[in-house]
Every structure is written in C-alpha cells, then in structure tokens.
Protein backbone atom coordinates (compact mmCIF):
# COMPACT_ATOMS: atom_id res chain seq x y z
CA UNK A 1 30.73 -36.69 -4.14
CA UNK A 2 32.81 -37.22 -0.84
CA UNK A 3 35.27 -35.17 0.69
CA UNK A 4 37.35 -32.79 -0.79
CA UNK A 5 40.95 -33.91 -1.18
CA UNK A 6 43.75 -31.47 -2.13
CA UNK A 7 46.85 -32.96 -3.40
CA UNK A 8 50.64 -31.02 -3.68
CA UNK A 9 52.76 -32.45 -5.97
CA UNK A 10 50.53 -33.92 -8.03
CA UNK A 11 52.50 -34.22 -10.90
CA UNK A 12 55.14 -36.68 -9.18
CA UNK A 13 55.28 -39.96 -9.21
CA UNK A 14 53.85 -40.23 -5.79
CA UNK A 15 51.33 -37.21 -5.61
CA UNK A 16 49.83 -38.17 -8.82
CA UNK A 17 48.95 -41.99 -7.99
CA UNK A 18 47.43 -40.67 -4.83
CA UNK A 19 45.43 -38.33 -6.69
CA UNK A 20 44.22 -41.22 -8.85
CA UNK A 21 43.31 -43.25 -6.12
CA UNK A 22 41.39 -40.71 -4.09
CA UNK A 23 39.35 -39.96 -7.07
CA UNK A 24 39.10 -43.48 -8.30
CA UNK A 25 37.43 -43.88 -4.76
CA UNK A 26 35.00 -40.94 -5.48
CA UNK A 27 36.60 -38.14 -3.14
CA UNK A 28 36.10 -34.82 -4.90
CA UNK A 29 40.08 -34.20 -5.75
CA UNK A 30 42.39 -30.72 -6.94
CA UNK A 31 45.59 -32.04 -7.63
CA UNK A 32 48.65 -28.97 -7.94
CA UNK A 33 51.73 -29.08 -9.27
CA UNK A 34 54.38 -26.81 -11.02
CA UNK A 35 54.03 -29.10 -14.80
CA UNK A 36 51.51 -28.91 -17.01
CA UNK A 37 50.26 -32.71 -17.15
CA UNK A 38 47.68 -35.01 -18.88
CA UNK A 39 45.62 -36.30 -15.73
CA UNK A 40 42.45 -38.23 -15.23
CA UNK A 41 41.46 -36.11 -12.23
CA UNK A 42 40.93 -32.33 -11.77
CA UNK A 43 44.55 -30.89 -11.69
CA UNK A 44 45.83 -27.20 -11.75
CA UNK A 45 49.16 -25.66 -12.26
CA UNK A 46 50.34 -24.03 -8.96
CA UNK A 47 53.55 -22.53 -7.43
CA UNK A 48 53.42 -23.65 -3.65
CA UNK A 49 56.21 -20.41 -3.13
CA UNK A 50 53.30 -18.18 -4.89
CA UNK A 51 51.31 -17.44 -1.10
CA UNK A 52 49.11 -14.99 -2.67
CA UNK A 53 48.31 -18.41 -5.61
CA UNK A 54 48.36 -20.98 -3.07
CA UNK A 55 45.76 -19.29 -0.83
CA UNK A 56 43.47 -18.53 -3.22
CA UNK A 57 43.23 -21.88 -3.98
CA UNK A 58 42.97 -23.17 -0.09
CA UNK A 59 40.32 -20.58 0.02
CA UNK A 60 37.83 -21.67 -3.13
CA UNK A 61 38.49 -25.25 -2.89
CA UNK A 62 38.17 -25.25 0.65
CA UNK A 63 39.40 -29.08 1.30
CA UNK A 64 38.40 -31.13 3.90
CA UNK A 65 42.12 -33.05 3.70
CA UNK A 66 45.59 -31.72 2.35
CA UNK A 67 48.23 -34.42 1.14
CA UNK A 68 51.68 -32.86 1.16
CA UNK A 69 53.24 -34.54 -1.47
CA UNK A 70 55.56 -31.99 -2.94
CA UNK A 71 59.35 -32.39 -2.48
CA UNK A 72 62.77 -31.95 -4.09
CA UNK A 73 64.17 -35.32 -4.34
CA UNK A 74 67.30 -34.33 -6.02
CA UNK A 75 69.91 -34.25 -3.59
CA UNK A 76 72.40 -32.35 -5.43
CA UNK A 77 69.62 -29.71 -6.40
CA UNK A 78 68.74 -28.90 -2.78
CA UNK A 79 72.09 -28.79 -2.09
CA UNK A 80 73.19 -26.33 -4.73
CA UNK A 81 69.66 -24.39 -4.38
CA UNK A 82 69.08 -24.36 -0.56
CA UNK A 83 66.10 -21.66 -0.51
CA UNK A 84 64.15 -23.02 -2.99
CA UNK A 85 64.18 -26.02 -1.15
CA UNK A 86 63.59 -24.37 2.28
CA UNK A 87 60.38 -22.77 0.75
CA UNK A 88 58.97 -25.63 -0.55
CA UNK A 89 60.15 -28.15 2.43
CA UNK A 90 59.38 -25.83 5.19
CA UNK A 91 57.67 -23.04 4.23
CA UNK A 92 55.02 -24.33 1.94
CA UNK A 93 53.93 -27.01 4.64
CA UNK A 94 53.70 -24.44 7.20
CA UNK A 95 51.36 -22.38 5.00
CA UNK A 96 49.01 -25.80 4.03
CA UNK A 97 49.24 -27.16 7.68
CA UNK A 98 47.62 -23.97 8.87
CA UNK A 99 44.53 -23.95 6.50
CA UNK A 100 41.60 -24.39 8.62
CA UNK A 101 43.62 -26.56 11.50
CA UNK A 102 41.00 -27.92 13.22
CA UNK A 103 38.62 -29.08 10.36
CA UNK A 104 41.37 -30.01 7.74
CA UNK A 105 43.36 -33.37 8.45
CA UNK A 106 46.82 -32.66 7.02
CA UNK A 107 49.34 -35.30 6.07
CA UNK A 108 52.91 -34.89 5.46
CA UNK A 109 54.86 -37.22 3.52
CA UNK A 110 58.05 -37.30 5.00
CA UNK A 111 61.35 -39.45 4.72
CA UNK A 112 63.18 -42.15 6.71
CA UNK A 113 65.93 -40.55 5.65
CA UNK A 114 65.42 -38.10 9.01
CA UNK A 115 67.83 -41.07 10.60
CA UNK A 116 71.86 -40.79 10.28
CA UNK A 117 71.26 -45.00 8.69
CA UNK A 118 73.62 -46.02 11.49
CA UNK A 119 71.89 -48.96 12.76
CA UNK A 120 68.02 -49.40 10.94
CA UNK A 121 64.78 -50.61 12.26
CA UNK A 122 64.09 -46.81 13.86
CA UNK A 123 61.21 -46.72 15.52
CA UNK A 124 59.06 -43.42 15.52
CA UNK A 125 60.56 -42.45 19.06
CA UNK A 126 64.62 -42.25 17.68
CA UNK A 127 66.87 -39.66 17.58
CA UNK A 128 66.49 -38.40 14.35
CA UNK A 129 70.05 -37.15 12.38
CA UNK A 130 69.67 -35.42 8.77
CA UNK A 131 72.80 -36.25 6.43
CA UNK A 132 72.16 -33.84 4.08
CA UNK A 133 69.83 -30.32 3.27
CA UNK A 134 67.21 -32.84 1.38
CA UNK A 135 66.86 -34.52 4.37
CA UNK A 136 67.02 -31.90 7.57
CA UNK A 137 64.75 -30.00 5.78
CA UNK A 138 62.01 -32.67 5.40
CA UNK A 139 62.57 -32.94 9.43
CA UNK A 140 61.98 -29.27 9.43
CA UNK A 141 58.98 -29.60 7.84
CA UNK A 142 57.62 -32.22 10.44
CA UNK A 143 57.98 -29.54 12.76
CA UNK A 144 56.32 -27.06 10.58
CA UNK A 145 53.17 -28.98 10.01
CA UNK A 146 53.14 -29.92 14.11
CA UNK A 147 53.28 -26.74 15.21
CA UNK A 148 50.38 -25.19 12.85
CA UNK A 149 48.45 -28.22 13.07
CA UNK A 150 47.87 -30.34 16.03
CA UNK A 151 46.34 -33.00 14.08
CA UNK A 152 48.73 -33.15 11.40
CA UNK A 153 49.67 -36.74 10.87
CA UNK A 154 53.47 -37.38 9.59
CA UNK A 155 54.34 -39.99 7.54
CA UNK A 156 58.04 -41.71 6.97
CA UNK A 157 58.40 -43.01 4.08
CA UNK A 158 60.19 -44.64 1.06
CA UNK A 159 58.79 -45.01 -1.86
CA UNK A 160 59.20 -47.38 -5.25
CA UNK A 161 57.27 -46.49 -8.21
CA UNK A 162 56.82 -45.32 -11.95
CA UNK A 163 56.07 -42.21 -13.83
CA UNK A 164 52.88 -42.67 -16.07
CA UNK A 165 55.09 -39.43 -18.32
CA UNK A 166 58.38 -41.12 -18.70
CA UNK A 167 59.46 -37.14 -19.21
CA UNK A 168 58.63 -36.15 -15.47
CA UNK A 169 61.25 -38.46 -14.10
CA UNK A 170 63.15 -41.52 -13.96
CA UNK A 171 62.96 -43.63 -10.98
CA UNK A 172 64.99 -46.43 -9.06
CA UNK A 173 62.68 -48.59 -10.54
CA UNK A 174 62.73 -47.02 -14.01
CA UNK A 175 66.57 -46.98 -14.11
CA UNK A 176 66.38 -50.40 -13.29
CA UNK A 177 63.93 -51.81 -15.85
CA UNK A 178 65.75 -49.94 -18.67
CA UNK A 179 68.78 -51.36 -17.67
CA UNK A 180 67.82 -54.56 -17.47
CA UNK A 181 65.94 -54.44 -20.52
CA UNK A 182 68.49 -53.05 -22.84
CA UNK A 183 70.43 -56.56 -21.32
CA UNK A 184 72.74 -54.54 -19.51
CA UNK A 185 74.73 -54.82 -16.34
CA UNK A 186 74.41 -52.30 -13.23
CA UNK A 187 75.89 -52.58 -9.64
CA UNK A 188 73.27 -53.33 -6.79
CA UNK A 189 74.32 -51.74 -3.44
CA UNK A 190 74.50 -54.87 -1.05
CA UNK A 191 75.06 -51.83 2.05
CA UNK A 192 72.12 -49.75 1.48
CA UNK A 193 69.32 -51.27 2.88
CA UNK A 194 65.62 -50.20 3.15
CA UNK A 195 62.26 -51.18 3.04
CA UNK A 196 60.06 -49.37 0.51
CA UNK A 197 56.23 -49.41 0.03
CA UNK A 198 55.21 -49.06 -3.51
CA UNK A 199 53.22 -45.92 -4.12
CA UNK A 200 49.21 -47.43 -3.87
CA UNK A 201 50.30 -48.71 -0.27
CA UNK A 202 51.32 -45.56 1.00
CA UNK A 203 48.02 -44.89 -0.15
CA UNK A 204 46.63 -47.35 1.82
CA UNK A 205 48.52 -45.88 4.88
CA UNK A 206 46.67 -42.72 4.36
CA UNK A 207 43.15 -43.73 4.25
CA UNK A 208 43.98 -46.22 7.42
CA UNK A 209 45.59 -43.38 9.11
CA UNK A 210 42.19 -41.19 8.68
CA UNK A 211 39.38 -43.93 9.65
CA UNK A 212 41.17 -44.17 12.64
CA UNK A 213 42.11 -40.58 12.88
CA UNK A 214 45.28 -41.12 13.77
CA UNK A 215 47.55 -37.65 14.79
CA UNK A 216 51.50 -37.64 15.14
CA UNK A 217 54.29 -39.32 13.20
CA UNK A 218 54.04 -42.79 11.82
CA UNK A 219 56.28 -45.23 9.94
CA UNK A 220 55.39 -46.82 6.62
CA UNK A 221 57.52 -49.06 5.41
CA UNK A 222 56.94 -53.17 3.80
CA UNK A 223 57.91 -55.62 6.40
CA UNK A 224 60.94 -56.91 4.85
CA UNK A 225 63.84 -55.26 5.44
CA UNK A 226 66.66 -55.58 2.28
CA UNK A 227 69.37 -53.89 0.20
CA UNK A 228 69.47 -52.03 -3.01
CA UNK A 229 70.96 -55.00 -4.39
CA UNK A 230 68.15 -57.44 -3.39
CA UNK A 231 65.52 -55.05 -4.62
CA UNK A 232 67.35 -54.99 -7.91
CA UNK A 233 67.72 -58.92 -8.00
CA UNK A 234 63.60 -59.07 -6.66
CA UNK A 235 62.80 -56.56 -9.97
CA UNK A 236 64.90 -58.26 -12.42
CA UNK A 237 63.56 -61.80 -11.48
CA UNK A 238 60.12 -60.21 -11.41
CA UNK A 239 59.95 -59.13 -14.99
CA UNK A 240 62.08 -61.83 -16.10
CA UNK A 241 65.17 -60.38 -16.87
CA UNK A 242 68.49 -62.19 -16.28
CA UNK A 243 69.68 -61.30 -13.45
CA UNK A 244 72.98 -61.91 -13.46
CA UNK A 245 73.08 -58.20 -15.01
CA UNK A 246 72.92 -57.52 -11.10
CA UNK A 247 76.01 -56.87 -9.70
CA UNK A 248 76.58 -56.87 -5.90
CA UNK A 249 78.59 -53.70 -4.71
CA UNK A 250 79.56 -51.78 -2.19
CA UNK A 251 78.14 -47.48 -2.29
CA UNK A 252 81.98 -46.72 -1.75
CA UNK A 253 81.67 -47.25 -5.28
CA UNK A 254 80.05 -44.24 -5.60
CA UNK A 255 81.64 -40.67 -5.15
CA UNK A 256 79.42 -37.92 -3.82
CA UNK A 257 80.02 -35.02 -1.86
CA UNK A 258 76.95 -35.58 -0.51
CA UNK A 259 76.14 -37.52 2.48
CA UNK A 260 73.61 -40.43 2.18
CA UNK A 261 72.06 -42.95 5.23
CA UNK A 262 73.19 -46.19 4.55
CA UNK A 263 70.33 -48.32 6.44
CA UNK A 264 67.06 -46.39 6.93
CA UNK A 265 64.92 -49.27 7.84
CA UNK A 266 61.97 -48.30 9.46
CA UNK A 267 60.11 -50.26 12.11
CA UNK A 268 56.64 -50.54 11.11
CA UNK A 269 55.51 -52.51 14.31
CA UNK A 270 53.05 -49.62 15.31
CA UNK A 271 51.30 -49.31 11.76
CA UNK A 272 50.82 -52.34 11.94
CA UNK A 273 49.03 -52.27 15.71
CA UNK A 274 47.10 -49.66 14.44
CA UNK A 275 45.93 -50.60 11.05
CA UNK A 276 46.01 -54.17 11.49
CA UNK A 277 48.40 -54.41 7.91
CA UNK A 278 51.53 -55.77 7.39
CA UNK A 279 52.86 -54.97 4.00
CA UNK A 280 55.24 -57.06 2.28
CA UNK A 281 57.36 -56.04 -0.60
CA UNK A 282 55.91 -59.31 -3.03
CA UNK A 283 52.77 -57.66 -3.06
CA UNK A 284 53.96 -54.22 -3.66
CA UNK A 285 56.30 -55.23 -6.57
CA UNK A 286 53.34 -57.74 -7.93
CA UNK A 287 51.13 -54.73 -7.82
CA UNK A 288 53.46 -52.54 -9.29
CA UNK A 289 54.17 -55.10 -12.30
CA UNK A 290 50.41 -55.49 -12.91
CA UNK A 291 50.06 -51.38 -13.04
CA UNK A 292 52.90 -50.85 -15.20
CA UNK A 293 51.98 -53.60 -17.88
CA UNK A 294 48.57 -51.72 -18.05
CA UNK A 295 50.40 -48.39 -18.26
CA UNK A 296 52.20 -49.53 -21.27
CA UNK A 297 48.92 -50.86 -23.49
C-alpha cells in the first residue's frame, strides 16, 4: 500500500475523481465529504466545521498528503451564507494545513478567479482582486494554508467535468450536454474567456507537483486560452450535436448582483517549466468524452 492520501470534498465532482485516481494508483485513500455517496474507494461522512470530527480523523488516519478539495461553488450561496463559507474556505484549510506541517504535503485547490478578469494570462506573481465572497475567500484560504504550512503547495484552477451521481450536481459541462441533447438552443458567452483543465489533469498537476516537491502557488490551466462560447461550440461538435444550438452572446445578457471575472486566463508557462507538460484542451475534452461514455454503460 503507498502513502496515505486524505481527500476533502470527496463527494464533488473534483474531490471524488481525485480520490479515484489516487487509489486507482494504489495510494492508501480516506475520502470526506458532507453526502452520503456510493464510492469505489474508502470514503466517510465528515463535517470539515465539526473540529472536534475533523481531528479525530487527522489523528487515526494520520495521512502522509491532504488534498483540499472542498468548496462552495455557488456564488449566490456564499453570498447569502457568508460564515458558512468563511469556515469551510478559511477556516477548515487552516485546521488541515496545520496537521503535522512538516511531514504532511498539503495542497489547496484554489481558483483563478483570485484575479479582477481585467486583462487574462495572470501569471502567479499578479495582483490578485476577488469580485465576489466565493472568490476573496478562496484567496483567504491561500493565506491560511501558507501561513500553517510552509510547504503547502497552492493550486489555481478551473475545472470542467461530470458528476458520476447526476443528483450531486450539474455542471457547465452537464448543462451543456443536456441542452444540446434535448436539441435545444443556449447562449455561449463569446466575453468570458478561460482555460480549464478537465478534472484527471488537475490530477496530473498534483502528482507532478509532489515528485518534484514543489512548495508555493502554481497555475493549472490547458494551453489554449478561449471563451464560454468556444468551449460550448468544442463540446457540441465533440459529441456530435448540432451546433448551431450555440448561440454567441454577450454575459450582459445575464443579470446578477453578483460580480463575476470576465477573462481569468491563467499563464501556465511555469507548470509547464516545471513539469515538462503542456495541456491542451483536445485532450482534456477527448478524455472526458471517453470517461463519460463509460460512466453511462
């Protein structure tokens, strides 16, 4: 059995395929999460807010890496429920970051959406400029896991994916493919622009970020930088789907009271000195068709 792995929000769509991989690759792996869920790999039901829960589990398990996965991703939620969200962004990774600080390697998966989205391609040296709670909180967090671990490595992220229980959430890519499917139209932001990894890269990031034993913040992005609109077109001509169903707009579209980054583009030129990897979206979307095919048979 090799290392012990312990994995926060393992019920996500993120934590959980990083769970899967690190056991697939024979790490001894606890995933946690607040849902009961079916799951290939050892996985326990835990409250990251419940200290007196969360360190009795630090203590038995005793992990030899911690992958912060766990995070509100509804905006309007950690608007409307700000200390909930504090807990879990800030709070929560202080308490993981300081288990055992220099023998554990904690990792942090954090967002590009730290930047305002002014101009893109931010390196890992740029002012950083929260929009929103969702966001200055995950900043927050970086500073939480820095300060109670030295070695703590940060990653910036954003993330394309699919639930394997279509109950636990509904993706960007999920919307899309039901869309799509059901032959209907949707509007494709042509003035958001990103550039996502799909979830088995980021775990890719991870295990090149620990051979190398990398510490500090680090951007993780594919190499192609594109809108919301082009990622729709890329998924709808991917699966077949007519994709004239895509329809170019513009996010002013959109009413929110809630400030989003409109280009979050991350440059990914030093993960790519250090690992040696360029990632490109093809692969990532070619990947993801492949898994979700076999996810559906």
């Amino acid at each position: 059995m090799g290392k012990k792995v312990l994995i926060t929000g393992a019920s996500g769509m993120l934590g959980f395929t990083i769970a899967r991989a690190f056991f697939e690759d024979h790490y001894d792996v606890l995933g946690i999460g607040r849902k009961k869920i079916p799951s290939p790999f050892p996985y326990t039901q835990a409250d990251l807010l419940n200290e007196n829960q969360i360190t009795d589990t630090l203590t038995t398990f005793s992990p030899d890496i911690i992958v912060h996965c766990a995070a509100n991703v509804d905006l309007r939620d950690c608007e409307e429920n700000r200390p909930y969200t504090y807990a879990l962004h800030v709070n929560s990774t202080r308490k993981l970051a300081s288990f055992r600080p220099g023998k554990t390697r904690f990792i942090y998966i954090s967002t590009d959406s730290v930047f305002d989205g002014l101009t893109g391609n931010y390196n890992e040296k740029e002012k950083t400029s929260p929009l929103n709670y969702y966001a200055s909180t995950k900043l927050e967090g970086e500073t939480a896991a820095t300060q109670s671990n030295a070695a703590a490595i940060i990653i910036r992220t954003n993330i394309y994916g699919f639930h394997t229980n279509p109950e636990m959430g509904n993706s960007l890519f999920e919307w899309l493919y039901k869309t799509l499917s059901q032959n209907a139209s949707l509007h494709g932001f042509t003035d958001v622009c990103f550039n996502p990894l799909y979830v088995s890269q980021v775990f890719e990031v991870i295990k090149d970020c620990l051979a190398v034993e990398f510490k500090g913040i680090i951007h993780a992005g594919c190499k192609d930088f594109i809108s919301k609109y082009t990622f729709a077109i890329r998924v709808a001509a991917l699966f077949g789907f007519d994709i004239s169903l895509v329809q170019p707009a513009s996010s002013a579209i959109f009413q929110s009271v809630i400030q989003r980054p409109a280009n979050t583009t991350l440059n990914v030129s030093y993960l790519e000195s250090l690992t040696g990897k360029a990632y490109s979206l093809g692969s990532g979307l070619v990947a993801l068709k492949e898994d979700f095919l076999q996810s559906a048979t």
